[in-house]
C-alpha atoms as a PDB file:
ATOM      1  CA  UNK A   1      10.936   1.099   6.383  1.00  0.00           C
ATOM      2  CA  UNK A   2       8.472   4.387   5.617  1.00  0.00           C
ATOM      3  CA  UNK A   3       8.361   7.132   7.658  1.00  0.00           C
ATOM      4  CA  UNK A   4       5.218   9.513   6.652  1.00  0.00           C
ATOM      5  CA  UNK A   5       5.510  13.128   8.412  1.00  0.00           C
ATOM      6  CA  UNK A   6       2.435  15.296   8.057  1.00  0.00           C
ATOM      7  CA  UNK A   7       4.117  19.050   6.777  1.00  0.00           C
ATOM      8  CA  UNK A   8       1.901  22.603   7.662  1.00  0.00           C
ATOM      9  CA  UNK A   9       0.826  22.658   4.309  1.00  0.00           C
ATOM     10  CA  UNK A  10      -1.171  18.979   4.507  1.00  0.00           C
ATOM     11  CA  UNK A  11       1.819  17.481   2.606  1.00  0.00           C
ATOM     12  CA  UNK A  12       2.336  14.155   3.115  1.00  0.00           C
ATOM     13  CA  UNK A  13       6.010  12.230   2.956  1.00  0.00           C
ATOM     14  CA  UNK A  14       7.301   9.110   3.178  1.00  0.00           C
ATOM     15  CA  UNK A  15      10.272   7.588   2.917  1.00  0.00           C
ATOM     16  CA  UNK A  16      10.903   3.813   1.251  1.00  0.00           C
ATOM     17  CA  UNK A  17      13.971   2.091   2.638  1.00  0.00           C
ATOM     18  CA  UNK A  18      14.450  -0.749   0.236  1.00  0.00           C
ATOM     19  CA  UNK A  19      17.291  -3.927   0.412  1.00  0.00           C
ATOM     20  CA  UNK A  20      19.418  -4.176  -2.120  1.00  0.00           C
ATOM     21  CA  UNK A  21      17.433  -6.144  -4.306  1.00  0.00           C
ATOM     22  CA  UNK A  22      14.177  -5.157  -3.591  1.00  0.00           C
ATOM     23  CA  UNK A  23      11.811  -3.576  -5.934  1.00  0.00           C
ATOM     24  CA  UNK A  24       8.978  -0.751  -4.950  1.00  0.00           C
ATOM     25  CA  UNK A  25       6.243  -2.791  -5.667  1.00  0.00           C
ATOM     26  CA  UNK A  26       8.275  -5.508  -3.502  1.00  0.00           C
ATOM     27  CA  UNK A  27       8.322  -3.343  -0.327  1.00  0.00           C
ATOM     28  CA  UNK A  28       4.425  -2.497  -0.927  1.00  0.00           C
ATOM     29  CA  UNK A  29       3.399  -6.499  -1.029  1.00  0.00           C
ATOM     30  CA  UNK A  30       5.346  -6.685   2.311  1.00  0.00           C
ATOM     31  CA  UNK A  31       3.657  -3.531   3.701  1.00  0.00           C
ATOM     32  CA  UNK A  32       0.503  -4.905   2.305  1.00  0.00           C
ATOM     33  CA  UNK A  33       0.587  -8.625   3.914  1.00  0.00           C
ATOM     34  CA  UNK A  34       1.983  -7.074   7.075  1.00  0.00           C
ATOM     35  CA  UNK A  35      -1.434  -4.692   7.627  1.00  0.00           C
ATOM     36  CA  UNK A  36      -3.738  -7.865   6.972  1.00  0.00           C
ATOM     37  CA  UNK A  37      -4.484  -9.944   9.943  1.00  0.00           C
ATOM     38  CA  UNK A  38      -7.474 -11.954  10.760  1.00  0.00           C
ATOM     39  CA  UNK A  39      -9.967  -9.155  11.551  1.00  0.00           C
ATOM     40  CA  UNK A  40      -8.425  -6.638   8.741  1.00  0.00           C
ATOM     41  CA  UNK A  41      -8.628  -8.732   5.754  1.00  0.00           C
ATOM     42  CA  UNK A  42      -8.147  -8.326   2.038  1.00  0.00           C
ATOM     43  CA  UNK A  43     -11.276  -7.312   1.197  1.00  0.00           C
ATOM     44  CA  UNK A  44     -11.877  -4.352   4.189  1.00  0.00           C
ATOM     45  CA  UNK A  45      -8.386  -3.131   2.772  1.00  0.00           C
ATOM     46  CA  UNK A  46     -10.059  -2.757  -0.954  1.00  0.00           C
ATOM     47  CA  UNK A  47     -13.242  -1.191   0.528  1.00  0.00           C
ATOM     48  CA  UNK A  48     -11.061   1.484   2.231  1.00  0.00           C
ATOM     49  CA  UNK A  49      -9.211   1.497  -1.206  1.00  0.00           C
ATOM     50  CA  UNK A  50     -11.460   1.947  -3.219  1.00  0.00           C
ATOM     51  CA  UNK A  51     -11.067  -0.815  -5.601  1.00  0.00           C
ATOM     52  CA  UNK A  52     -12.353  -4.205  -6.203  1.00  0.00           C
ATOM     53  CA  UNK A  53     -11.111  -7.123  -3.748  1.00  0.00           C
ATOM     54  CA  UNK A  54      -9.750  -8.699  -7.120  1.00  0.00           C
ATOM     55  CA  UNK A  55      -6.905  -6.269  -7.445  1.00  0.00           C
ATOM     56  CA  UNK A  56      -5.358  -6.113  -3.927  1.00  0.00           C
ATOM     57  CA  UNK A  57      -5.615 -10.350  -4.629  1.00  0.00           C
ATOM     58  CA  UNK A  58      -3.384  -9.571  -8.024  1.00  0.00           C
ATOM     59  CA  UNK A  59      -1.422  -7.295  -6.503  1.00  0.00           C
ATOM     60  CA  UNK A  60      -0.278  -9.487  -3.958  1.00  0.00           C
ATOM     61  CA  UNK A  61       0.147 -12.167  -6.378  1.00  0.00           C
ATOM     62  CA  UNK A  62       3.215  -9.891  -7.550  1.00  0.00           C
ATOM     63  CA  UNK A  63       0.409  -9.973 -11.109  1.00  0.00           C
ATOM     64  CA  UNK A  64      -0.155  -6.058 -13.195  1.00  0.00           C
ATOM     65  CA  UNK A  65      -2.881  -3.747 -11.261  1.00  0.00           C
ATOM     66  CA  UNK A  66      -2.795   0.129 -13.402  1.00  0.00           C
ATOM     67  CA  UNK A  67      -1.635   3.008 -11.881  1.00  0.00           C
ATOM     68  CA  UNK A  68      -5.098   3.768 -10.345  1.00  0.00           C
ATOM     69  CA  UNK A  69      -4.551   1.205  -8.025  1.00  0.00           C
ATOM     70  CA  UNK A  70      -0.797   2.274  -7.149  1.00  0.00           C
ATOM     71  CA  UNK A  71      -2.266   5.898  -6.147  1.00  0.00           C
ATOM     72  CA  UNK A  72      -5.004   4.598  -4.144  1.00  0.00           C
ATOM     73  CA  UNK A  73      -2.218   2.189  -2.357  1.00  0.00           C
ATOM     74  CA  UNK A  74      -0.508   5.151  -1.651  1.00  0.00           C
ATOM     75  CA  UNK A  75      -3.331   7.441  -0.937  1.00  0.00           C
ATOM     76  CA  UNK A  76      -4.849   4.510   1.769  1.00  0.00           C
ATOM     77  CA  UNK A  77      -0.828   3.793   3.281  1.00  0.00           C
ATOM     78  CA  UNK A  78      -0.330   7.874   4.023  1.00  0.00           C
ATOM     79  CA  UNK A  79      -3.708   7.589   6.171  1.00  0.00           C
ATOM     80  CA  UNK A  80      -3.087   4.275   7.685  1.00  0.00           C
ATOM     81  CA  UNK A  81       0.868   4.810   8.537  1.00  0.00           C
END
């Protein structure tokens, strides 16, 4: 579970509770698959992303995206928490 907490500087936190065997990029497919539903699909996620539809499909396909897509993941969760 992530907790984001806006600081009076504009800093941004959050906070990744992970299981015991679960991985980073584990805990962002589940945060990822939990924010789609049938109105807020894949591809509205990668247009307020900023990437192509292809890569959130990889991602969540547990296939490589780069690190451009792992900021904008992060960038996009901090604003939609």
């Amino acid at each position: 579970m992530a907790n984001s907490e806006s600081h009076s500087r504009g800093i941004r936190s959050i906070l990744i509770d992970l299981d015991h065997d679960q991985s980073i990029k584990d805990w962002m497919i589940d945060k990822t698959k939990r924010m789609l539903s049938n109105r807020y699909k894949a591809i509205h996620m990668a247009e307020d992303m900023g990437v192509y539809p292809s890569k959130i499909h990889r991602f969540l396909k547990g296939m490589n995206v780069n690190d451009q897509f792992y900021q904008s993941w992060f960038e996009w969760y901090a604003k939609n928490k």
